[in-house]
PDB file of N, CA and C in Angstrom:
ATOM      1  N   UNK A   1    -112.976-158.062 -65.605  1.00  0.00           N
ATOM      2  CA  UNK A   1    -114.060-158.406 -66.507  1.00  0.00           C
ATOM      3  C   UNK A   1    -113.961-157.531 -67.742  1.00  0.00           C
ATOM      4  N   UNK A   2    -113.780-158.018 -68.784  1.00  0.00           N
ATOM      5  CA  UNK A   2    -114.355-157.582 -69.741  1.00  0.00           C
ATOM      6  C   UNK A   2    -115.323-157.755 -70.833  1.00  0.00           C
ATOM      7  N   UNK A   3    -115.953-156.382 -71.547  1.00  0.00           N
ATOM      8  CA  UNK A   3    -117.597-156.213 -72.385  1.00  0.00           C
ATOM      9  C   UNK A   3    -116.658-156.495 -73.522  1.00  0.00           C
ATOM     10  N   UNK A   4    -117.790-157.598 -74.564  1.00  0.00           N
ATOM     11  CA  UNK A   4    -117.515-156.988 -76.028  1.00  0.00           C
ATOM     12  C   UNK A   4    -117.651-155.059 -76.131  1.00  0.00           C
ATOM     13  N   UNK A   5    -117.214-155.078 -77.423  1.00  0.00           N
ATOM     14  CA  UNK A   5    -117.634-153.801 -77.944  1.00  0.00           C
ATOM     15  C   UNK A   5    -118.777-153.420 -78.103  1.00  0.00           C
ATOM     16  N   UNK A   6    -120.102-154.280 -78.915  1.00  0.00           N
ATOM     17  CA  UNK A   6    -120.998-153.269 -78.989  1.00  0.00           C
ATOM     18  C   UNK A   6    -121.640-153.564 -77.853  1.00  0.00           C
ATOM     19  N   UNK A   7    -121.297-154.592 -76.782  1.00  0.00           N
ATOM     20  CA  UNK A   7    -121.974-154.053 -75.150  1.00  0.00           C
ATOM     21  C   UNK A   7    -121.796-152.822 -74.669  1.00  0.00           C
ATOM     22  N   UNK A   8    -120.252-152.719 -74.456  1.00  0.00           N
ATOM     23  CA  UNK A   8    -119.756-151.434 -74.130  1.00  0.00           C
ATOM     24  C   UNK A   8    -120.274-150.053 -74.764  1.00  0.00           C
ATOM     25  N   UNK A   9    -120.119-150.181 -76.272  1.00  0.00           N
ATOM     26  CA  UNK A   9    -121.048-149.164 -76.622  1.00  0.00           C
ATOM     27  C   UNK A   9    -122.541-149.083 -76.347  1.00  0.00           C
ATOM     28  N   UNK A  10    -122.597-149.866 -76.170  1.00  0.00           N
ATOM     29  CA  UNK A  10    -124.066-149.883 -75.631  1.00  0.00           C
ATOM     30  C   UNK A  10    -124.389-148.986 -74.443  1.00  0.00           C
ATOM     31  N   UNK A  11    -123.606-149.268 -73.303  1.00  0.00           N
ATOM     32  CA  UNK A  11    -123.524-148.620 -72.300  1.00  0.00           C
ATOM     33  C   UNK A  11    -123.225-147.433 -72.126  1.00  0.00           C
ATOM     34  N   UNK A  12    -121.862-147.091 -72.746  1.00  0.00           N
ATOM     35  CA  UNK A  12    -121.660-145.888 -73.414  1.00  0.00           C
ATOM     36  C   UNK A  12    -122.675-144.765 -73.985  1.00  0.00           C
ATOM     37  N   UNK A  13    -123.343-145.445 -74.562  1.00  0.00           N
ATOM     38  CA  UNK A  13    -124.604-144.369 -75.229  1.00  0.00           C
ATOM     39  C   UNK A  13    -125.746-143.963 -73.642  1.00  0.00           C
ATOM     40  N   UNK A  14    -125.712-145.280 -73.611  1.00  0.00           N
ATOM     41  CA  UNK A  14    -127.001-145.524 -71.928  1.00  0.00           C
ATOM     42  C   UNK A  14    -126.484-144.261 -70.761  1.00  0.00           C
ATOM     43  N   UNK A  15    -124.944-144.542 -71.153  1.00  0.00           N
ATOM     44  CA  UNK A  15    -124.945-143.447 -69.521  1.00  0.00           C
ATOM     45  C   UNK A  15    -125.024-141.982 -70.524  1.00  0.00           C
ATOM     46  N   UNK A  16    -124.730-141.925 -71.412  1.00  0.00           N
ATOM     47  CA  UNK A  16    -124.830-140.648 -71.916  1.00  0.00           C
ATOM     48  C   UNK A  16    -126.121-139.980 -71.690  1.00  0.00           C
ATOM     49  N   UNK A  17    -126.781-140.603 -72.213  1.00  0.00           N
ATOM     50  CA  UNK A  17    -128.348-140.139 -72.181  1.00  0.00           C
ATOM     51  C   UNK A  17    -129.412-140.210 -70.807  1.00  0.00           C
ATOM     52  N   UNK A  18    -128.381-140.600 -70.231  1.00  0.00           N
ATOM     53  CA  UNK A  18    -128.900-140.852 -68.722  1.00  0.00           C
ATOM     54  C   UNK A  18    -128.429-139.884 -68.346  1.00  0.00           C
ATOM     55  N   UNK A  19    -127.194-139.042 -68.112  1.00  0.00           N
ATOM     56  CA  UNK A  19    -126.139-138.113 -67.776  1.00  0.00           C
ATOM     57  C   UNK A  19    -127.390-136.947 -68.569  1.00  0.00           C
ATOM     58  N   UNK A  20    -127.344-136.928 -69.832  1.00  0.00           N
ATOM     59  CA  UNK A  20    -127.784-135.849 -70.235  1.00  0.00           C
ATOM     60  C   UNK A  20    -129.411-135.154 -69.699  1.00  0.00           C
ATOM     61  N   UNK A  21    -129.954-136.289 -69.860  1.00  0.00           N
ATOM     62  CA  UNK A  21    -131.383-136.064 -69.048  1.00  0.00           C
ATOM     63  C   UNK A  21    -131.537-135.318 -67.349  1.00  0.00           C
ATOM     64  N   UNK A  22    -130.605-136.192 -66.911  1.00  0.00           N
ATOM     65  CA  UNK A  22    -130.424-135.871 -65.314  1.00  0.00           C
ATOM     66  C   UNK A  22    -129.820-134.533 -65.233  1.00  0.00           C
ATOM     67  N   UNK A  23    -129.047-133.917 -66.593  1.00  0.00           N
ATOM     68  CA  UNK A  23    -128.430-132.373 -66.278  1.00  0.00           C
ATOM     69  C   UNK A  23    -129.838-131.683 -66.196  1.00  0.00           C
ATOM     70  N   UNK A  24    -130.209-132.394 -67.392  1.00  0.00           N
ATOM     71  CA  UNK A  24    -131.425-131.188 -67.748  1.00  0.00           C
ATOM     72  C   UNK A  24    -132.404-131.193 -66.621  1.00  0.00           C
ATOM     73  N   UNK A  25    -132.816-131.607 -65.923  1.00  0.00           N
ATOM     74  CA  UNK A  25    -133.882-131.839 -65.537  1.00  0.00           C
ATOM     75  C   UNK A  25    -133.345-131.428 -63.925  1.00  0.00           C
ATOM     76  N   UNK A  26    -132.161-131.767 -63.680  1.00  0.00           N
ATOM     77  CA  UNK A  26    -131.730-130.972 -62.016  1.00  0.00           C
ATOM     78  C   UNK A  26    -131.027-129.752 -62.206  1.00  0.00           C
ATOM     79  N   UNK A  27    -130.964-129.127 -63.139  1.00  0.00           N
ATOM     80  CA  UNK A  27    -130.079-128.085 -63.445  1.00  0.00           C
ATOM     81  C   UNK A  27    -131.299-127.215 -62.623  1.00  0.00           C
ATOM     82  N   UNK A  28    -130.407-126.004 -61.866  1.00  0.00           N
ATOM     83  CA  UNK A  28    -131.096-125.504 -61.243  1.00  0.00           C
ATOM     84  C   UNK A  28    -132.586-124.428 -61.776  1.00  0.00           C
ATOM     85  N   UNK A  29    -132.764-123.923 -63.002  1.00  0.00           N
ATOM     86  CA  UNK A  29    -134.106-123.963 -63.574  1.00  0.00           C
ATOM     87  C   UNK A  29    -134.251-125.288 -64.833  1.00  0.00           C
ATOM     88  N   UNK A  30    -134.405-126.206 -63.485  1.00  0.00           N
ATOM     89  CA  UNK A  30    -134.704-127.392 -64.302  1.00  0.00           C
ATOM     90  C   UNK A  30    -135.679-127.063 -65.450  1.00  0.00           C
ATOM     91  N   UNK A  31    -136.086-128.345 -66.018  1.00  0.00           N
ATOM     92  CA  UNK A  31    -137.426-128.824 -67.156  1.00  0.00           C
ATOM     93  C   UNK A  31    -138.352-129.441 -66.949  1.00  0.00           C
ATOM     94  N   UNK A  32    -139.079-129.964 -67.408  1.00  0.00           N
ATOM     95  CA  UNK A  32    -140.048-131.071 -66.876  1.00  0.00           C
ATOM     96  C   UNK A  32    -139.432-132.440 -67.337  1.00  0.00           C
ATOM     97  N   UNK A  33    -139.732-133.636 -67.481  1.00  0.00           N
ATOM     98  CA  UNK A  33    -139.270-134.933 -67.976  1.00  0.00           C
ATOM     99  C   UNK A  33    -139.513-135.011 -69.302  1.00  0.00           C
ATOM    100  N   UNK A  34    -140.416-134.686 -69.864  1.00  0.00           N
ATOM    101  CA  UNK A  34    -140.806-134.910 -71.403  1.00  0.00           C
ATOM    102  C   UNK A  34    -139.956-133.606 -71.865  1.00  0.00           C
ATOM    103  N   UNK A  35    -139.561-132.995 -71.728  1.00  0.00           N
ATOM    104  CA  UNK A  35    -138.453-131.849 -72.863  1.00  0.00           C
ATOM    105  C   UNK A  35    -137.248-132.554 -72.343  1.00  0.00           C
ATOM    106  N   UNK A  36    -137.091-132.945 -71.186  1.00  0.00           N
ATOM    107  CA  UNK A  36    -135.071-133.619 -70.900  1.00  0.00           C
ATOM    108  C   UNK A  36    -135.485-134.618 -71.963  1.00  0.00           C
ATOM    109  N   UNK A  37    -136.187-135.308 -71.643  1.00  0.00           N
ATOM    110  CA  UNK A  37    -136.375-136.689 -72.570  1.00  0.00           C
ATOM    111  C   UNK A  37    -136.028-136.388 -73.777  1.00  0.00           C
ATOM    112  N   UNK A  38    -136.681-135.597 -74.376  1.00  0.00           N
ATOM    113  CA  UNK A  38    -136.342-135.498 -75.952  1.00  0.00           C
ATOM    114  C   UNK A  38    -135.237-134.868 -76.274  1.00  0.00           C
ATOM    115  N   UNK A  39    -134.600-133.622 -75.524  1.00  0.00           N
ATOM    116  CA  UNK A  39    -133.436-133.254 -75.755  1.00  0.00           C
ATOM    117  C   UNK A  39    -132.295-134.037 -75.723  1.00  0.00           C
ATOM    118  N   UNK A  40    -132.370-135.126 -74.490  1.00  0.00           N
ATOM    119  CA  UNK A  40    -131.643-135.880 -74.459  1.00  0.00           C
ATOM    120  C   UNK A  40    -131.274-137.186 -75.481  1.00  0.00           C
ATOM    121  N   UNK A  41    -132.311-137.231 -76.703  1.00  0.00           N
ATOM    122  CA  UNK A  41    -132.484-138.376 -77.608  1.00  0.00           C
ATOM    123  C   UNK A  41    -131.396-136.920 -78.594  1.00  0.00           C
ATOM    124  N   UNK A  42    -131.648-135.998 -78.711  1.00  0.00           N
ATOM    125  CA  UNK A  42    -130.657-135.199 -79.561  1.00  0.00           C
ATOM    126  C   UNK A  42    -129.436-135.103 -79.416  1.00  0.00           C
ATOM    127  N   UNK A  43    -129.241-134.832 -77.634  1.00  0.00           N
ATOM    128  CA  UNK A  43    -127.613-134.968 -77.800  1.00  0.00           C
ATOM    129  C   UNK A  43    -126.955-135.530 -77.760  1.00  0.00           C
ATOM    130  N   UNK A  44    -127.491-136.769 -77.316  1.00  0.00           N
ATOM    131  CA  UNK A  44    -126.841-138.059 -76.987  1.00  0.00           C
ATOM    132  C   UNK A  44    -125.762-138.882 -78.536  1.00  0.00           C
ATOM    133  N   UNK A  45    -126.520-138.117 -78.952  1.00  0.00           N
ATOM    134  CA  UNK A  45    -125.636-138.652 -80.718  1.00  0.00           C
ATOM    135  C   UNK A  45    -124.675-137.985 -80.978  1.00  0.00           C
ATOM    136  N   UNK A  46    -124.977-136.590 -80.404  1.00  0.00           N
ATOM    137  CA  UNK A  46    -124.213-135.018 -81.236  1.00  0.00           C
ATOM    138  C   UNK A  46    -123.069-135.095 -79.903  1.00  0.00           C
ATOM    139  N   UNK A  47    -123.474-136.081 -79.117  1.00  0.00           N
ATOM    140  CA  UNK A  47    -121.833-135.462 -77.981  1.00  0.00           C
ATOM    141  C   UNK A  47    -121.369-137.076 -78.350  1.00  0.00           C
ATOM    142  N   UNK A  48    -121.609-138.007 -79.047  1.00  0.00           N
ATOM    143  CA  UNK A  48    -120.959-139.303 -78.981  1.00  0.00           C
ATOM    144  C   UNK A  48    -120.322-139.044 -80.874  1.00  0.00           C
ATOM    145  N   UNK A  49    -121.079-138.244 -81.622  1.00  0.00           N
ATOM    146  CA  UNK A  49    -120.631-137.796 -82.911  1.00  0.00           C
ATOM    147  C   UNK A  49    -118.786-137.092 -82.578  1.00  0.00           C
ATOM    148  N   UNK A  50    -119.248-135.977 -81.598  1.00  0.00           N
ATOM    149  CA  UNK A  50    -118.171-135.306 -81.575  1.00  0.00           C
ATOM    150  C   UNK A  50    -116.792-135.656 -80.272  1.00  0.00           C
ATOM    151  N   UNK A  51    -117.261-136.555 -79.680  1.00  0.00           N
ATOM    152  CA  UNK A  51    -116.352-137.744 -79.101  1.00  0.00           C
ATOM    153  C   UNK A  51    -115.366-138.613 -79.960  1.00  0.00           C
ATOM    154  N   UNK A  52    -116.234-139.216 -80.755  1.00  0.00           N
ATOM    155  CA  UNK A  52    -115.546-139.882 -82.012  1.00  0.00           C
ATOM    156  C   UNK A  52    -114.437-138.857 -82.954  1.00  0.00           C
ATOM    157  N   UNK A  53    -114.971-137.880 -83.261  1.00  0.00           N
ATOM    158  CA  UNK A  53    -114.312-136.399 -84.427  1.00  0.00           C
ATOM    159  C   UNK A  53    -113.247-136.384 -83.256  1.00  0.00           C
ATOM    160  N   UNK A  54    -113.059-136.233 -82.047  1.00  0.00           N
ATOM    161  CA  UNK A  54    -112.316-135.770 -81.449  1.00  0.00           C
ATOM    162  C   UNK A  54    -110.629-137.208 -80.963  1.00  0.00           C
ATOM    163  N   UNK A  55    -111.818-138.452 -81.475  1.00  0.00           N
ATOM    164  CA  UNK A  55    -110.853-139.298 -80.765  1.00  0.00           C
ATOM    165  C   UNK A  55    -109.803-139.533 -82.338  1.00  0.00           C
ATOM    166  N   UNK A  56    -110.359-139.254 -83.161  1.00  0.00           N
ATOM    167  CA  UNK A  56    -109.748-139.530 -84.568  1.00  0.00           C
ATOM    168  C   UNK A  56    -108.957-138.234 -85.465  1.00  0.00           C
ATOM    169  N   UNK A  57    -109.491-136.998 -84.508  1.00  0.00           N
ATOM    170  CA  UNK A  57    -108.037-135.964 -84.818  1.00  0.00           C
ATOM    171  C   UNK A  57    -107.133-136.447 -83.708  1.00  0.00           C
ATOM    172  N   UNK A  58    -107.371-136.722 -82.670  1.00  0.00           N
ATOM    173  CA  UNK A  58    -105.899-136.957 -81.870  1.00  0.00           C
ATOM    174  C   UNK A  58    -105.309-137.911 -82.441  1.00  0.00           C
ATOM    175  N   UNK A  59    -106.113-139.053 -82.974  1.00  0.00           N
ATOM    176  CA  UNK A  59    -105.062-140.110 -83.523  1.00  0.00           C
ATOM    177  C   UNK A  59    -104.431-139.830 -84.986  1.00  0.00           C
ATOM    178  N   UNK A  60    -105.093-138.703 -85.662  1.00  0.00           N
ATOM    179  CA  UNK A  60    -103.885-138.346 -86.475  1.00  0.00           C
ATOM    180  C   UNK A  60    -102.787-137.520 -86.312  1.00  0.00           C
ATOM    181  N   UNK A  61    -103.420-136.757 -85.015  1.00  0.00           N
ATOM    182  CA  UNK A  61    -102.233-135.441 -84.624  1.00  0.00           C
ATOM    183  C   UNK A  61    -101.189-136.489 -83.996  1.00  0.00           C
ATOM    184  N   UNK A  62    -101.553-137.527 -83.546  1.00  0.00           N
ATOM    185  CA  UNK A  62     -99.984-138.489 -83.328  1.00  0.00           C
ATOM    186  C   UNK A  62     -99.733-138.979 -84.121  1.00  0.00           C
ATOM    187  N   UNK A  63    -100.054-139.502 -84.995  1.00  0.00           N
ATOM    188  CA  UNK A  63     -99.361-140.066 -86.335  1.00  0.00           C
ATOM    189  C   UNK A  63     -98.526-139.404 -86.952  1.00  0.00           C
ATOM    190  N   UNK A  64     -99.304-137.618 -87.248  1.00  0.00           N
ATOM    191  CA  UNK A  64     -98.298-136.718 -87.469  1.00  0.00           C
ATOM    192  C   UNK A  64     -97.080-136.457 -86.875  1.00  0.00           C
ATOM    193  N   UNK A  65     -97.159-136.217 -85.064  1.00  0.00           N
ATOM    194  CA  UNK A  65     -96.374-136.549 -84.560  1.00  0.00           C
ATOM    195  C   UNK A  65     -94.829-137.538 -84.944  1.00  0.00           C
ATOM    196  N   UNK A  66     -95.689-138.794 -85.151  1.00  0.00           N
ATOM    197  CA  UNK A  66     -94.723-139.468 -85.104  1.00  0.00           C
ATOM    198  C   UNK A  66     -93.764-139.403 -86.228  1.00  0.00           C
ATOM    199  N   UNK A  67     -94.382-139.319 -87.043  1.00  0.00           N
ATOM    200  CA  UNK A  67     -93.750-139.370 -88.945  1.00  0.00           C
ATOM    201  C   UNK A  67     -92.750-137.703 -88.863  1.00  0.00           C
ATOM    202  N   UNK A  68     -93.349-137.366 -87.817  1.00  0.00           N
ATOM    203  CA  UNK A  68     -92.657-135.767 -87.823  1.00  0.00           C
ATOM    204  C   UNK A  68     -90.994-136.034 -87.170  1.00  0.00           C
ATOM    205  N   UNK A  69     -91.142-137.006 -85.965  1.00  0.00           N
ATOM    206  CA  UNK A  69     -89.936-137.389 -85.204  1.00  0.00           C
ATOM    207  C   UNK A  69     -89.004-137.904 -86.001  1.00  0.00           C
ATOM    208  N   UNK A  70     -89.628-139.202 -86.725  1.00  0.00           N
ATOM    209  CA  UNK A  70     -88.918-140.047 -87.839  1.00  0.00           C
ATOM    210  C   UNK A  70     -88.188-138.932 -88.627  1.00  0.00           C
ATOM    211  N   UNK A  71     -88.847-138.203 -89.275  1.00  0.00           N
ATOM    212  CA  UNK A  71     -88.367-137.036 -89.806  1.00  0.00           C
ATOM    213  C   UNK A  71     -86.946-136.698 -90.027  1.00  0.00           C
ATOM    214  N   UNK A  72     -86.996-135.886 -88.498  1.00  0.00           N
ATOM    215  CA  UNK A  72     -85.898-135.422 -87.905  1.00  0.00           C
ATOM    216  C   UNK A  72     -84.986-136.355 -87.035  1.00  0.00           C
ATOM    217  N   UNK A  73     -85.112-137.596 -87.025  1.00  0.00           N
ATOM    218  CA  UNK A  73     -84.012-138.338 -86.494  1.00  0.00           C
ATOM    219  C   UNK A  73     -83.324-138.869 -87.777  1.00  0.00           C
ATOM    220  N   UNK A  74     -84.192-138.824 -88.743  1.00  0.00           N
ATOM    221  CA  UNK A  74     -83.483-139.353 -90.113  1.00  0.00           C
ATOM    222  C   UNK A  74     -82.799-137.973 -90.933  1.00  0.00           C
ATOM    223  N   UNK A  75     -82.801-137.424 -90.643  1.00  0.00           N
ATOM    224  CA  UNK A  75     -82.481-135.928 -91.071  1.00  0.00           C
ATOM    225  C   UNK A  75     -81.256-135.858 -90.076  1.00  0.00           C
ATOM    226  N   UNK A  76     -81.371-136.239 -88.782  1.00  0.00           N
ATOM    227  CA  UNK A  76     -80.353-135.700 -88.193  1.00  0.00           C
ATOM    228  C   UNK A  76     -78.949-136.794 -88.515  1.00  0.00           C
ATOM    229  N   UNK A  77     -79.150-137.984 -88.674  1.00  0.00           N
ATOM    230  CA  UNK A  77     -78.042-139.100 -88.747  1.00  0.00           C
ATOM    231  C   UNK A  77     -77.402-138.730 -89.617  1.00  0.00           C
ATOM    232  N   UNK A  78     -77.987-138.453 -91.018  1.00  0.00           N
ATOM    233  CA  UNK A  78     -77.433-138.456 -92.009  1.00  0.00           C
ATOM    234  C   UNK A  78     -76.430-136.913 -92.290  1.00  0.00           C
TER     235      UNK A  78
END
């Protein structure tokens, strides 16, 4: 089976903030529900912000990669 995209993101965000609430709140000096709640509307952006930052330096550190190989296989023939 497969989700469109913004289903998937959809879900994506859903378990985040579900994940994040449930740390807060069973962590062993838990919180009450109304502070997970709201903390969890904060990070839920700031860990899907820096998910993204993270998925788009790797895809240039391979690009670099690659243009780096090209490089040196064209360097080396000649």
């Amino acid at each position: 089976m497969t989700l469109s995209k913004p289903l998937k993101n959809a879900l994506i965000v859903l378990l985040t903030y579900v994940c994040a609430v449930l740390i807060m709140r069973y962590r062993r000096d838990g919180m009450d529900w109304g502070p997970a709640l709201l903390i969890g509307l904060l990070i839920t952006p700031l860990a899907l912000l820096l998910s993204a930052g993270r998925d788009r330096l790797m895809a240039k550190a391979t690009r670099a990669g690659e243009r780096a190989r090209a490089r040196r296989r064209g360097e080396a023939t000649e």
